[in-house]
N, C-alpha and C. Protein backbone atom coordinates (compact mmCIF):
# COMPACT_ATOMS: atom_id res chain seq x y z
N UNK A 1 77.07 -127.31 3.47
CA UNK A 1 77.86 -126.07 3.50
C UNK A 1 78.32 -125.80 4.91
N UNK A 2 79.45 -125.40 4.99
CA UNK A 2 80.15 -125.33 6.38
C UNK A 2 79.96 -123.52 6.60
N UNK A 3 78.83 -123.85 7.68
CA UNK A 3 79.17 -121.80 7.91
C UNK A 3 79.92 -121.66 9.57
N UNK A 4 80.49 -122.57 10.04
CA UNK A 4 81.45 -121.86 11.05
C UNK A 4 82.95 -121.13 10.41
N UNK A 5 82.41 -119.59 11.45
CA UNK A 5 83.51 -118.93 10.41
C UNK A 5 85.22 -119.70 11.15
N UNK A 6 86.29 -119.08 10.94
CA UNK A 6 87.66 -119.41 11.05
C UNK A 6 87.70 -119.02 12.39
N UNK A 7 88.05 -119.79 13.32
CA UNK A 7 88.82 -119.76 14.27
C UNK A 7 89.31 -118.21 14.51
N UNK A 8 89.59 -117.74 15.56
CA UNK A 8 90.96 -116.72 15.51
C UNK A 8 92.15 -116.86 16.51
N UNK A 9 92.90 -117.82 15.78
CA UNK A 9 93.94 -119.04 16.58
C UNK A 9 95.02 -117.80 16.73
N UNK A 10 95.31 -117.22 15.36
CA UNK A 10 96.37 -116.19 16.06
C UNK A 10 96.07 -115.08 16.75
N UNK A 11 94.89 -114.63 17.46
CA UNK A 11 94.57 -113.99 18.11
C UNK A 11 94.17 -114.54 19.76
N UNK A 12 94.08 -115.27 19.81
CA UNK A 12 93.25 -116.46 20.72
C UNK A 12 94.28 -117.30 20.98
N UNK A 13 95.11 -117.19 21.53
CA UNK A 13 96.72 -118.71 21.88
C UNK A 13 95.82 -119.69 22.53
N UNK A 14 96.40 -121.30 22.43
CA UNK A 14 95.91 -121.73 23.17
C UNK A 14 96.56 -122.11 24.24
N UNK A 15 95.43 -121.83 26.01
CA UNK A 15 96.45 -122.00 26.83
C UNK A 15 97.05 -123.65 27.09
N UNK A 16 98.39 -123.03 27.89
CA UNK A 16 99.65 -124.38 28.12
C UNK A 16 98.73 -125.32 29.05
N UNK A 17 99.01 -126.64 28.83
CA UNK A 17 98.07 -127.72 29.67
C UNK A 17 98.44 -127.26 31.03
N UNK A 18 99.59 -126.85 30.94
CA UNK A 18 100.12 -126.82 33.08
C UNK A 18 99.47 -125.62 33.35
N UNK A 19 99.46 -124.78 32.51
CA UNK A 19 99.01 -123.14 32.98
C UNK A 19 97.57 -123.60 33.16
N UNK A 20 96.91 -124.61 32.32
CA UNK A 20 95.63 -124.83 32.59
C UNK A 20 94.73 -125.76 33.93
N UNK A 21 95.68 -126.77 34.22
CA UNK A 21 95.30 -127.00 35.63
C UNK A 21 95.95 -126.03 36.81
N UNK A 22 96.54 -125.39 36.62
CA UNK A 22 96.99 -124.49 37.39
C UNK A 22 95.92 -123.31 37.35
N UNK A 23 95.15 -123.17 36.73
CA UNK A 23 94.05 -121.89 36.35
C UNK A 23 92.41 -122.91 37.06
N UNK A 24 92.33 -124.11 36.48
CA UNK A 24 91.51 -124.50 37.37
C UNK A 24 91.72 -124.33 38.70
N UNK A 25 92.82 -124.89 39.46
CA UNK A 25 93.17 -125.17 41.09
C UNK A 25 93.17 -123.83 41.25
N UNK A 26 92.90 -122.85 41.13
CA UNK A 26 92.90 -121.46 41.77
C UNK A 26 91.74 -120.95 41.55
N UNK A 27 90.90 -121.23 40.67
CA UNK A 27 89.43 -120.47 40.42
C UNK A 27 88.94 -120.39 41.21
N UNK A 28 88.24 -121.07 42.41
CA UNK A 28 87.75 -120.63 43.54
C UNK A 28 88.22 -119.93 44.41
N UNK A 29 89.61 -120.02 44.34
CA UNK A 29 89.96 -119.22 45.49
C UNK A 29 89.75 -117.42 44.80
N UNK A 30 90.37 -117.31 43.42
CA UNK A 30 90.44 -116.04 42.77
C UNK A 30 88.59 -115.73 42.96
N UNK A 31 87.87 -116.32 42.75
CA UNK A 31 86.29 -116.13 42.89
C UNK A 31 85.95 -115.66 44.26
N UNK A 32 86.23 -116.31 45.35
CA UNK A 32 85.39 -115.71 46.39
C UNK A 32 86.73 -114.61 46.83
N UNK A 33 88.18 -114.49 46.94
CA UNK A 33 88.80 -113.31 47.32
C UNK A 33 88.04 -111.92 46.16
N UNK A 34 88.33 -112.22 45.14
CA UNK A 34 87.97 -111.00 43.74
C UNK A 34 89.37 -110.78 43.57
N UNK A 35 89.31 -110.05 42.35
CA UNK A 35 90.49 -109.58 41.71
C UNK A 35 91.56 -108.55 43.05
N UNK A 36 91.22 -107.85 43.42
CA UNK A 36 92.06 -106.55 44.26
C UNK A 36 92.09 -107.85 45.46
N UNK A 37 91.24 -108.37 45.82
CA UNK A 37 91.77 -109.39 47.67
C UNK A 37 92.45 -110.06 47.26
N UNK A 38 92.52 -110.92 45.88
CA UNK A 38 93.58 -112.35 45.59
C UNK A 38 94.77 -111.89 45.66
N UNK A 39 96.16 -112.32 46.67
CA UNK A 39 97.14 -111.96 46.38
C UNK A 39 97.97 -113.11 45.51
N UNK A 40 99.16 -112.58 44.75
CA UNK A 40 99.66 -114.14 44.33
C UNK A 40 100.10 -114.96 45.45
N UNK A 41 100.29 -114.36 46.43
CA UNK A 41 100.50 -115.52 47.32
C UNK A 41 99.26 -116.42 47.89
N UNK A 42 97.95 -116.07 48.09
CA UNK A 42 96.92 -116.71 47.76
C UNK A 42 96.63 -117.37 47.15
N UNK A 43 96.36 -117.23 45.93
CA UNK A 43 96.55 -118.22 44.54
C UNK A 43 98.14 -119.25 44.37
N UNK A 44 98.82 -118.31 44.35
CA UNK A 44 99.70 -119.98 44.54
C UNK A 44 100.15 -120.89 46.05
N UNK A 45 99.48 -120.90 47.33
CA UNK A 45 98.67 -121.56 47.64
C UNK A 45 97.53 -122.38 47.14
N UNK A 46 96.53 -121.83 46.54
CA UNK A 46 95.70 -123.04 46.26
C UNK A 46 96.07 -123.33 44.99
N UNK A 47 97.05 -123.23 44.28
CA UNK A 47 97.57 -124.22 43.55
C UNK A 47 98.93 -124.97 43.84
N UNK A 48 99.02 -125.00 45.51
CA UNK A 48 99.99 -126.19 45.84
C UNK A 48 101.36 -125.76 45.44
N UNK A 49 101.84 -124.54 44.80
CA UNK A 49 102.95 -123.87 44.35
C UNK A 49 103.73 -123.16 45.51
N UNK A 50 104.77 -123.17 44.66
CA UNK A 50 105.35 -121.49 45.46
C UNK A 50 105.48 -120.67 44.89
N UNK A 51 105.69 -119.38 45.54
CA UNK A 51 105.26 -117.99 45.00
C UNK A 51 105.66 -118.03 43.84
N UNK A 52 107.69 -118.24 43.81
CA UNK A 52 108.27 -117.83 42.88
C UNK A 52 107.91 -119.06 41.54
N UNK A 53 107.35 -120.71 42.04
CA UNK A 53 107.06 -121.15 40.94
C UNK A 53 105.57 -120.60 39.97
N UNK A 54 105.01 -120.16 41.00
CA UNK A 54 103.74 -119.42 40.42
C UNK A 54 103.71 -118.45 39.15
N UNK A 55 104.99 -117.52 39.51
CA UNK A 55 105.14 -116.38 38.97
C UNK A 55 105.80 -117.03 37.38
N UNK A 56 106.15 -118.18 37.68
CA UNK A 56 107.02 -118.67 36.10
C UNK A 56 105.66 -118.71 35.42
N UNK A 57 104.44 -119.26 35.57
CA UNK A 57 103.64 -119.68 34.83
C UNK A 57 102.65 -117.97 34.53
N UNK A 58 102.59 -117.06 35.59
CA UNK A 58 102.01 -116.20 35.55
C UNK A 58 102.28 -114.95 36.39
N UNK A 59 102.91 -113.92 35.40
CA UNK A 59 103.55 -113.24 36.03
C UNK A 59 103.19 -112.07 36.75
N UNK A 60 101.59 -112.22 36.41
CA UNK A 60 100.85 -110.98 37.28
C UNK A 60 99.58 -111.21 37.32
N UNK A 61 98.74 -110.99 38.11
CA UNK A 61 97.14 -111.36 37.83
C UNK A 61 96.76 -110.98 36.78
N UNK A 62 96.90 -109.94 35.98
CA UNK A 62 96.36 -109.51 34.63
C UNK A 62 96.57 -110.76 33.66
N UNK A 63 97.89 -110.75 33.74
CA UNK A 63 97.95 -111.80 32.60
C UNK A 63 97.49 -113.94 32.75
N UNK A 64 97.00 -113.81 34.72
CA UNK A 64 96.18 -114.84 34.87
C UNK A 64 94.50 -114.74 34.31
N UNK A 65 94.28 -113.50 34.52
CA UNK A 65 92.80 -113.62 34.13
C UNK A 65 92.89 -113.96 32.43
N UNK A 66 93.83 -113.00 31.91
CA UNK A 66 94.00 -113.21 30.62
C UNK A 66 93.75 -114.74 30.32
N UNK A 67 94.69 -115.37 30.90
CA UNK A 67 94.50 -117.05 31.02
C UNK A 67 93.18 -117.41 31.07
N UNK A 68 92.97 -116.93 32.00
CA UNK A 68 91.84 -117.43 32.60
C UNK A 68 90.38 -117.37 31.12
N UNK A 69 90.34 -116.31 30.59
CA UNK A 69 89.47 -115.61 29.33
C UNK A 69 89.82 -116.90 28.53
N UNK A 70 91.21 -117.14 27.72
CA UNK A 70 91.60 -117.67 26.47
C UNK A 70 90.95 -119.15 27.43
N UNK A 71 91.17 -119.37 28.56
CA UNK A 71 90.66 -120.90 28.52
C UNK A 71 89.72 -121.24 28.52
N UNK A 72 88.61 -120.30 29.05
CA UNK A 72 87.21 -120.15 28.41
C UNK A 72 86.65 -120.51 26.84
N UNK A 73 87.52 -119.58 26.27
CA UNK A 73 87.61 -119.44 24.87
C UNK A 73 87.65 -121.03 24.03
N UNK A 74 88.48 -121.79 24.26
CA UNK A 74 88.78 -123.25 24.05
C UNK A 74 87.30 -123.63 24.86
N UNK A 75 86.53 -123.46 25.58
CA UNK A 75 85.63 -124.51 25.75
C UNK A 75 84.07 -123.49 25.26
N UNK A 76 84.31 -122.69 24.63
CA UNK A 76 83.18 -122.53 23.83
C UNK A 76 83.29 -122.36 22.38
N UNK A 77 84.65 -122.84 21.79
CA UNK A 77 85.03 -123.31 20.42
C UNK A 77 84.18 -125.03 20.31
N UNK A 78 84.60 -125.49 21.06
CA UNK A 78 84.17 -126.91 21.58
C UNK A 78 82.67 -126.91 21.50
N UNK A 79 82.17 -126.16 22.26
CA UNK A 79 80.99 -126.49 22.60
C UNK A 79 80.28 -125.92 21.26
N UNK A 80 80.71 -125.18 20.15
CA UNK A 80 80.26 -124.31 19.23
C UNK A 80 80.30 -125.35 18.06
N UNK A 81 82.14 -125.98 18.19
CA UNK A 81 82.06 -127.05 17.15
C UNK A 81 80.77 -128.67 17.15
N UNK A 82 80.43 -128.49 18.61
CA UNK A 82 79.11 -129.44 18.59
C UNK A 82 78.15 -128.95 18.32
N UNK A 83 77.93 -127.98 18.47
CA UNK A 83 76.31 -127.17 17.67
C UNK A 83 76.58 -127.14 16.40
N UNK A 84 77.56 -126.98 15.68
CA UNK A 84 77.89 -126.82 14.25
C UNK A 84 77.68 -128.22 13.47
N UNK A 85 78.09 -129.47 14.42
CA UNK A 85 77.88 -130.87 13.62
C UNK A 85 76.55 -130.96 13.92
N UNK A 86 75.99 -130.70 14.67
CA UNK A 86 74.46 -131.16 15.01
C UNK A 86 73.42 -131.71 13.75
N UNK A 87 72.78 -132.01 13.87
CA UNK A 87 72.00 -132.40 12.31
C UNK A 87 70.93 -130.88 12.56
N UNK A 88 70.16 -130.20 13.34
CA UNK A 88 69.91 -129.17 13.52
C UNK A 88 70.70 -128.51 14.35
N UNK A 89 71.66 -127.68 14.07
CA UNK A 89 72.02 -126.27 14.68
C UNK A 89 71.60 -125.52 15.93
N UNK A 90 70.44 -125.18 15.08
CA UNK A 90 69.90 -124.06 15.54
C UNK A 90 68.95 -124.81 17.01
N UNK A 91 68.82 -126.08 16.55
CA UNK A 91 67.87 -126.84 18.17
C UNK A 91 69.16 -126.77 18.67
N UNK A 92 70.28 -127.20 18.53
CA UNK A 92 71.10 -127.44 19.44
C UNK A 92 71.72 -126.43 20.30
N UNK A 93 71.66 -125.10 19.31
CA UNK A 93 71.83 -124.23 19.97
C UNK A 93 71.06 -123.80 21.09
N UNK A 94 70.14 -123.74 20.71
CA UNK A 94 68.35 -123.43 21.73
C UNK A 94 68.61 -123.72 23.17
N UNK A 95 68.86 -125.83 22.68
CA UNK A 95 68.74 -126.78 24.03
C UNK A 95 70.12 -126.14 24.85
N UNK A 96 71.74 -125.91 24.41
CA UNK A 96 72.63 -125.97 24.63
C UNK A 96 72.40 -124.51 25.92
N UNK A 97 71.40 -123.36 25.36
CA UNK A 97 71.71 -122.18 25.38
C UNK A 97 70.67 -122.13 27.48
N UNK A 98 69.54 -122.84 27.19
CA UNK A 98 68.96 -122.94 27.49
C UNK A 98 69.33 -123.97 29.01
N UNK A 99 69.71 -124.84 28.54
CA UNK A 99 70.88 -125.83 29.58
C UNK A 99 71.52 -124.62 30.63
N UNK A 100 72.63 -124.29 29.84
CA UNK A 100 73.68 -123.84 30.70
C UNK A 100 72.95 -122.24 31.54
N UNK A 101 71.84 -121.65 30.78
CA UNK A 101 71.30 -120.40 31.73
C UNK A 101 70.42 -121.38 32.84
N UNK A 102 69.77 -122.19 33.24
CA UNK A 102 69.16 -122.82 33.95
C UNK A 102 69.78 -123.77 34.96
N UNK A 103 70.59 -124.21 34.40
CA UNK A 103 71.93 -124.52 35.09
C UNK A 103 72.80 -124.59 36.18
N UNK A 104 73.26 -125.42 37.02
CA UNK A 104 74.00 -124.82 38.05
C UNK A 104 75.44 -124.03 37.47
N UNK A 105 75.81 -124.58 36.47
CA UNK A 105 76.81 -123.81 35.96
C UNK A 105 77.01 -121.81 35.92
N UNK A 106 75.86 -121.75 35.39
CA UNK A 106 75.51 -120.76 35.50
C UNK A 106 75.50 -119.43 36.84
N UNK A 107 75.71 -120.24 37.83
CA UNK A 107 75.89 -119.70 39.33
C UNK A 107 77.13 -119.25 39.20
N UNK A 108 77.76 -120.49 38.94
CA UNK A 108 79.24 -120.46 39.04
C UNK A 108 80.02 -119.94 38.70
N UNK A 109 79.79 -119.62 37.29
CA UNK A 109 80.65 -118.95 36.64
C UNK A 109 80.22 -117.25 36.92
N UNK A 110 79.07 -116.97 37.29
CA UNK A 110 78.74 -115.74 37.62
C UNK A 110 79.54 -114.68 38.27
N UNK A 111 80.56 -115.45 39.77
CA UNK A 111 80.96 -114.56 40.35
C UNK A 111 82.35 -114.46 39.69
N UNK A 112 83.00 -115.43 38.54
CA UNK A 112 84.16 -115.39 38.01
C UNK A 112 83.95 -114.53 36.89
N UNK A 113 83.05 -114.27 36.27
CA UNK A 113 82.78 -113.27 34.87
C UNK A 113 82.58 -111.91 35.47
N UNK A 114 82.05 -111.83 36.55
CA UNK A 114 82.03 -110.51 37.74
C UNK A 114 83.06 -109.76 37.21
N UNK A 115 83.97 -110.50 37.61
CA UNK A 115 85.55 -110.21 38.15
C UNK A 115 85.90 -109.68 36.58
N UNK A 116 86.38 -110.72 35.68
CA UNK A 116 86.39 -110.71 34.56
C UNK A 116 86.71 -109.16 33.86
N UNK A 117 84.90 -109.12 33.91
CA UNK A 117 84.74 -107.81 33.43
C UNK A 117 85.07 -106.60 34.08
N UNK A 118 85.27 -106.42 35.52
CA UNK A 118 85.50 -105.68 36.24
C UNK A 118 87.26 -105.58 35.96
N UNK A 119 88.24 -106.66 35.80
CA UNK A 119 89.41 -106.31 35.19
C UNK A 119 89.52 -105.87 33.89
N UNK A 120 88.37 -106.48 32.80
CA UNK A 120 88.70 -105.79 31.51
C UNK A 120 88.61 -104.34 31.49
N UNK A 121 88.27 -103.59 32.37
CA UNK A 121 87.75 -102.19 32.59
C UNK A 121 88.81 -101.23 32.88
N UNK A 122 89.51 -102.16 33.83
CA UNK A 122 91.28 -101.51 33.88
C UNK A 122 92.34 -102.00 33.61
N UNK A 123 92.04 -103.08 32.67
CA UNK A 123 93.68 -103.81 32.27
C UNK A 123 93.57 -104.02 30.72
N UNK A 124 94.14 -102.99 30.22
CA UNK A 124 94.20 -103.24 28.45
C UNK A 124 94.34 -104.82 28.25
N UNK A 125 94.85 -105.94 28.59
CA UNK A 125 95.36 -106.73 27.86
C UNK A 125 94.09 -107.67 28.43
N UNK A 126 93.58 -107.52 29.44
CA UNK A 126 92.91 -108.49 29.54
C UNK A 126 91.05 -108.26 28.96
N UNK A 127 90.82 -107.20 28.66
CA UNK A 127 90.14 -105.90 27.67
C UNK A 127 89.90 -106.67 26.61
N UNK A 128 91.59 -106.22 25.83
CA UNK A 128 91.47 -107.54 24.44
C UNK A 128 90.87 -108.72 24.47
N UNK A 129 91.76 -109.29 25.05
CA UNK A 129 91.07 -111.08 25.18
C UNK A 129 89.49 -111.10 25.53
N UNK A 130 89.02 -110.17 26.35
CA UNK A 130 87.57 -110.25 26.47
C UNK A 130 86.73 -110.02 25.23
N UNK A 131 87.02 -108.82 24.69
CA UNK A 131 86.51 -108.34 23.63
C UNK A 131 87.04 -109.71 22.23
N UNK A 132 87.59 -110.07 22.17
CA UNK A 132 87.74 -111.05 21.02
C UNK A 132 87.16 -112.14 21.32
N UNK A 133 86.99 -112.65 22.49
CA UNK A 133 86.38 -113.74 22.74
C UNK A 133 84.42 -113.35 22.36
N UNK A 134 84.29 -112.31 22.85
CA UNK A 134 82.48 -112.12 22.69
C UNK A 134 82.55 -111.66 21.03
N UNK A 135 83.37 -111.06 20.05
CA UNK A 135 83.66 -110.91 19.05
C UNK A 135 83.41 -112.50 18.04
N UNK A 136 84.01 -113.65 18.72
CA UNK A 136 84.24 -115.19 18.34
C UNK A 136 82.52 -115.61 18.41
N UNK A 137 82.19 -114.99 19.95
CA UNK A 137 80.87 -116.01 20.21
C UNK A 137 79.82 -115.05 19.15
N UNK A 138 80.17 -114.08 19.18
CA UNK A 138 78.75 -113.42 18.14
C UNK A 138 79.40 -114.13 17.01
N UNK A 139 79.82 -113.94 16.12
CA UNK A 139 80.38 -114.71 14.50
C UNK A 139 80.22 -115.99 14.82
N UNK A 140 80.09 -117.33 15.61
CA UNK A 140 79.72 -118.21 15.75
C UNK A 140 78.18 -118.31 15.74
N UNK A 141 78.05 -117.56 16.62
CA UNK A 141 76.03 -117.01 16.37
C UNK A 141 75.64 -117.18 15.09
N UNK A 142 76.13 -115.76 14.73
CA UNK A 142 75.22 -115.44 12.76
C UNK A 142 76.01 -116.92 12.04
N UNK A 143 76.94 -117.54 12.26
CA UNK A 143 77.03 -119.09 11.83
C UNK A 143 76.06 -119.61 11.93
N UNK A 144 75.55 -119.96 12.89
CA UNK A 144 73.99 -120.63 13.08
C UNK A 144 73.07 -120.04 12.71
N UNK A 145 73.15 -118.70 12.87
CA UNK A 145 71.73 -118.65 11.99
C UNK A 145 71.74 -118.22 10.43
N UNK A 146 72.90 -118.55 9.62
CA UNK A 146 72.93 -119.03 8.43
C UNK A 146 72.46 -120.09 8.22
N UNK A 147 73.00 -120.89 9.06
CA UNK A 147 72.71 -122.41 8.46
C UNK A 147 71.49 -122.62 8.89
N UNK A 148 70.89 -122.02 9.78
CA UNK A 148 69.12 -122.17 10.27
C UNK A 148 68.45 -121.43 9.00
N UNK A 149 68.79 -120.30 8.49
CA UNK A 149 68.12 -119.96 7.21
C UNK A 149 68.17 -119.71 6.04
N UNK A 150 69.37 -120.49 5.86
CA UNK A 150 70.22 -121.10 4.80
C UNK A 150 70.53 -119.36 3.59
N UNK A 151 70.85 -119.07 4.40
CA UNK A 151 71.81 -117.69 4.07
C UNK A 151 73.18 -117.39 4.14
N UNK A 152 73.58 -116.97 3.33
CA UNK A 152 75.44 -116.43 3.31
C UNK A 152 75.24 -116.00 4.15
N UNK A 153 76.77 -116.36 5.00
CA UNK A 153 77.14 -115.47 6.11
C UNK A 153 76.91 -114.64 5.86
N UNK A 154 77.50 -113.50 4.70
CA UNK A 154 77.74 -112.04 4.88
C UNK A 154 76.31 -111.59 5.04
N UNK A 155 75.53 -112.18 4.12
CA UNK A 155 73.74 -111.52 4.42
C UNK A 155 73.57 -111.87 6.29
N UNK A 156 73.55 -112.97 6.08
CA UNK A 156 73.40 -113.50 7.84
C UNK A 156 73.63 -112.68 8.53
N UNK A 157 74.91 -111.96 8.54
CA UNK A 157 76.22 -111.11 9.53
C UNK A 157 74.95 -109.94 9.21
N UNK A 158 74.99 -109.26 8.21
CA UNK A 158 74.39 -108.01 7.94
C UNK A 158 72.61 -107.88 8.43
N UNK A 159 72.22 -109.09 8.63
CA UNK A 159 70.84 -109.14 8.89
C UNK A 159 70.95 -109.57 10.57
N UNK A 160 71.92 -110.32 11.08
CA UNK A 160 71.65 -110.72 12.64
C UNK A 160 72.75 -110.19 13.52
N UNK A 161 73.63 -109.15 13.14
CA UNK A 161 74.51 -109.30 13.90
C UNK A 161 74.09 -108.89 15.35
N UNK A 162 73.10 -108.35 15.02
CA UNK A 162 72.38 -107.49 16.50
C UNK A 162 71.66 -108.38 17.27
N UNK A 163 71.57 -109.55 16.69
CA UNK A 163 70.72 -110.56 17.62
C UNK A 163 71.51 -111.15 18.27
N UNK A 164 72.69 -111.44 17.48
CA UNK A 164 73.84 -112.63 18.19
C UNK A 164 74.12 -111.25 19.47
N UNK A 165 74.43 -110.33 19.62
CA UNK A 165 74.78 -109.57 20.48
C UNK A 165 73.78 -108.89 21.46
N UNK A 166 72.47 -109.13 21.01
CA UNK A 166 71.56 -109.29 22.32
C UNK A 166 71.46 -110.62 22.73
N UNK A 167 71.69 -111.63 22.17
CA UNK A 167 71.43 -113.04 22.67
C UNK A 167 73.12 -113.05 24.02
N UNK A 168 73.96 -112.56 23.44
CA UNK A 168 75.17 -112.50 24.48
C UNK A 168 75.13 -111.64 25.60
N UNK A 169 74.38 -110.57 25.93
CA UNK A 169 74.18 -109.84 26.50
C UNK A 169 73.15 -110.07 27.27
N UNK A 170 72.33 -111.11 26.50
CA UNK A 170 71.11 -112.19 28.00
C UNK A 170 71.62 -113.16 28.77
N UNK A 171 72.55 -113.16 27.80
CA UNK A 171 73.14 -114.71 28.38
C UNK A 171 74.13 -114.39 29.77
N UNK A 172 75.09 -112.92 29.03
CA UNK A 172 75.77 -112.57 30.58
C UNK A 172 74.60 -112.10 31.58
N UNK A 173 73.66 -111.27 31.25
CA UNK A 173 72.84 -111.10 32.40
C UNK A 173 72.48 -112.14 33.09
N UNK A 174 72.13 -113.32 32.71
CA UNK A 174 71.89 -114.48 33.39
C UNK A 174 72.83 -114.82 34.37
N UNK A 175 74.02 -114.35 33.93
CA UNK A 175 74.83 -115.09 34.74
C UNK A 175 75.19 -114.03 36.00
N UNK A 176 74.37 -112.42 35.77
CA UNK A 176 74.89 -111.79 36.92
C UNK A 176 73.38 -111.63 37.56
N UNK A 177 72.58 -112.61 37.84
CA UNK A 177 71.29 -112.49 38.52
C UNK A 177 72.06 -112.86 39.96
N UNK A 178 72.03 -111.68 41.03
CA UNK A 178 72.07 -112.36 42.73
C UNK A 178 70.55 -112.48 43.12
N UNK A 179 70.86 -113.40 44.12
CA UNK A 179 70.11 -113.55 45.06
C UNK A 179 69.83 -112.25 45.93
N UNK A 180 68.28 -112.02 46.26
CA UNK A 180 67.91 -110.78 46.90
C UNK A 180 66.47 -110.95 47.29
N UNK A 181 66.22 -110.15 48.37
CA UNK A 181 64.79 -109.89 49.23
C UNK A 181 64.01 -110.32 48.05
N UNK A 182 62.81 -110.90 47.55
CA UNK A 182 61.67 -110.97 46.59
C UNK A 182 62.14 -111.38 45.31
N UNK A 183 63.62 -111.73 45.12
CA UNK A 183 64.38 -111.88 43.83
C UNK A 183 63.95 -112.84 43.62
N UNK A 184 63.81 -114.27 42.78
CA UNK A 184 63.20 -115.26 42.26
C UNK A 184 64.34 -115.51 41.17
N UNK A 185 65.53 -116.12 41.29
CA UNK A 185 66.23 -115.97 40.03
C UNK A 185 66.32 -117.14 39.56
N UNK A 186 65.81 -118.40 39.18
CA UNK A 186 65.03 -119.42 38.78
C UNK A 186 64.10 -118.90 37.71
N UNK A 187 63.02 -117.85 38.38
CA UNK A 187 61.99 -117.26 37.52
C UNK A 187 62.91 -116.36 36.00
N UNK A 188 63.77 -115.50 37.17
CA UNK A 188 64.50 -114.63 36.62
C UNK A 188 64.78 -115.16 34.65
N UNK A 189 65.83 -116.17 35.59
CA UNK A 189 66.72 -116.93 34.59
C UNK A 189 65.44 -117.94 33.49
N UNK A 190 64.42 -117.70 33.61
CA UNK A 190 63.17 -118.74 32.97
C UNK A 190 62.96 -117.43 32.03
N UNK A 191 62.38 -116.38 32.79
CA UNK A 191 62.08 -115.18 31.58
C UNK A 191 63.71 -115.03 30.33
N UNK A 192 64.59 -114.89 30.65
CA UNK A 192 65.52 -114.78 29.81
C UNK A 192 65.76 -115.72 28.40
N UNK A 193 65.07 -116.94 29.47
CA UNK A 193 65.54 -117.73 28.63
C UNK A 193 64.04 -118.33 27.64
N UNK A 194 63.56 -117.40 27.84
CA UNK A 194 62.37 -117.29 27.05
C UNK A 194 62.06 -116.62 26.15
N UNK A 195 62.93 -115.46 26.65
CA UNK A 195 63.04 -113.91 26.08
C UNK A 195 64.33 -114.67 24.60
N UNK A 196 64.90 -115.28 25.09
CA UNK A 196 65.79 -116.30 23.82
C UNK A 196 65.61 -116.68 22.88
N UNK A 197 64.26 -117.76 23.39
CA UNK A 197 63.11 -118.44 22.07
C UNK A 197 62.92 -117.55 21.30
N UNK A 198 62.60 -116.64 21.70
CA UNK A 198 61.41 -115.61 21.10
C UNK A 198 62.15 -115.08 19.81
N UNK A 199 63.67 -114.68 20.27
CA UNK A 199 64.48 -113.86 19.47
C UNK A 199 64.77 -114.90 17.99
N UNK A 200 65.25 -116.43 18.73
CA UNK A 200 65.55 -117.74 17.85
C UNK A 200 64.47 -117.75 16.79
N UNK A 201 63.12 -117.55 17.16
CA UNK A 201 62.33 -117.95 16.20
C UNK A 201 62.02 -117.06 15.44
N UNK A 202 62.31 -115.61 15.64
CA UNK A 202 61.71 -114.47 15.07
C UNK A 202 63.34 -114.64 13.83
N UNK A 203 64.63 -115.33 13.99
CA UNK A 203 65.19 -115.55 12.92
C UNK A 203 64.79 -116.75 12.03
N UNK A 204 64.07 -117.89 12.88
CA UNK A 204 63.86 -118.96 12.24
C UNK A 204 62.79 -118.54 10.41
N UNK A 205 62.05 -117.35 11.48
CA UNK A 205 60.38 -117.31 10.72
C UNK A 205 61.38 -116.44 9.23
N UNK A 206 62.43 -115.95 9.16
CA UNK A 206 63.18 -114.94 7.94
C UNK A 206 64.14 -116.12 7.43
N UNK A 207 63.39 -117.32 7.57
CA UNK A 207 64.70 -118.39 6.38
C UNK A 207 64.24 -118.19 5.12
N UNK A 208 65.18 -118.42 4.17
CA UNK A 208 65.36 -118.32 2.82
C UNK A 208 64.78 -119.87 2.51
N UNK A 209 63.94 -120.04 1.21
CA UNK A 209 63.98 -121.43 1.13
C UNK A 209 64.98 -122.03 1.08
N UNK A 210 64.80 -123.79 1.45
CA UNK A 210 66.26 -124.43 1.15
C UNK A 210 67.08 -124.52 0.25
N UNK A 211 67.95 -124.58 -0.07
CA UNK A 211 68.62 -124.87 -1.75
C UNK A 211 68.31 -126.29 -1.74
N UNK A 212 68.18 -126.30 -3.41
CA UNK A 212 67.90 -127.72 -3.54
C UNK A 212 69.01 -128.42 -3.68
């Protein structure tokens, strides 16, 4: 039984390949300036552009971060459609979840989701795209843990939706642990991701028997 729910392709565009190395070659620079220091003339600098070719691909920072969100979006469809083939799911989810909070990745993307959210706060459009994207990753969630306890989505949805949305809400905290006087964020990021298990198995222990 296939429980990844549908895509939301017409909500979710996918971004243009050029807009997309063009969104890589600037991430660092948009990361350590922040949203209000990056000017476009900054950013198209470190993407080797000029101003005015910059502006063809993106015509205002709002609608780069926007970019920036939906291309996210494409690599945790990906990474969702490999937990979904897995022969267990729900391990793959675990190992997958567990990986990337421990992670150097996890650094990284920290000071770019900063930002992120700090624009979804004043830019309607880039608001949306945030909110549909954590909308995608919870309904991908209660996916897995259907198929971990071999439950209809809709029961699934109605019984976990609150887990998939504390499990997203550890997962961003992970990613906004700084460094500080007595901070330990190694340890930090170990309790979270412990605090994870705990939640995983407390759905594992409410499976339905298997169908035969």
């Amino acid at each position: 039984m296939n429980h990844a729910p549908a895509p939301l392709a017409d909500a979710l565009p996918v971004v243009d390949p050029r807009q997309a190395e063009i969104l890589m070659a600037v991430r660092q620079a948009f990361v350590e300036k922040g949203f209000d220091g990056a000017s476009m003339q900054d950013l198209a600098r470190a993407a080797g552009m000029s101003v005015g070719n910059f502006y063809r691909y993106f015509p205002s920072k709002a609608a780069l971060i926007r970019a920036m969100v939906l291309l996210d979006a494409e690599e945790i469809r990906r990474d969702f459609g490999m937990i979904h083939a897995a022969p267990d799911p729900m391990a793959a989810l675990r190992m997958g979840l567990r990986e990337r909070i421990m992670g150097p990745t996890c650094s990284e993307d920290s000071a770019l989701w900063a930002e992120i959210d700090a624009a979804a706060r004043r830019t309607p459009e880039v608001a949306e795209a945030h909110r549909l994207i954590e909308t995608e990753v919870r309904g991908q969630l209660v996916a897995v843990f259907a198929a971990a306890t071999h439950l209809p989505i809709a029961e699934a949805k109605c019984r976990f939706s609150t887990h998939a949305a504390f499990l997203l809400t550890l997962f961003k905290a992970a990613a906004c642990v700084h460094p500080g006087e007595d901070v330990d964020i190694a340890a930090i990021r170990a309790m979270i991701a412990e605090t994870i298990d705990q939640r995983l198995d407390e759905i594992l222990s409410s499976a339905a028997p298997a169908p035969d």
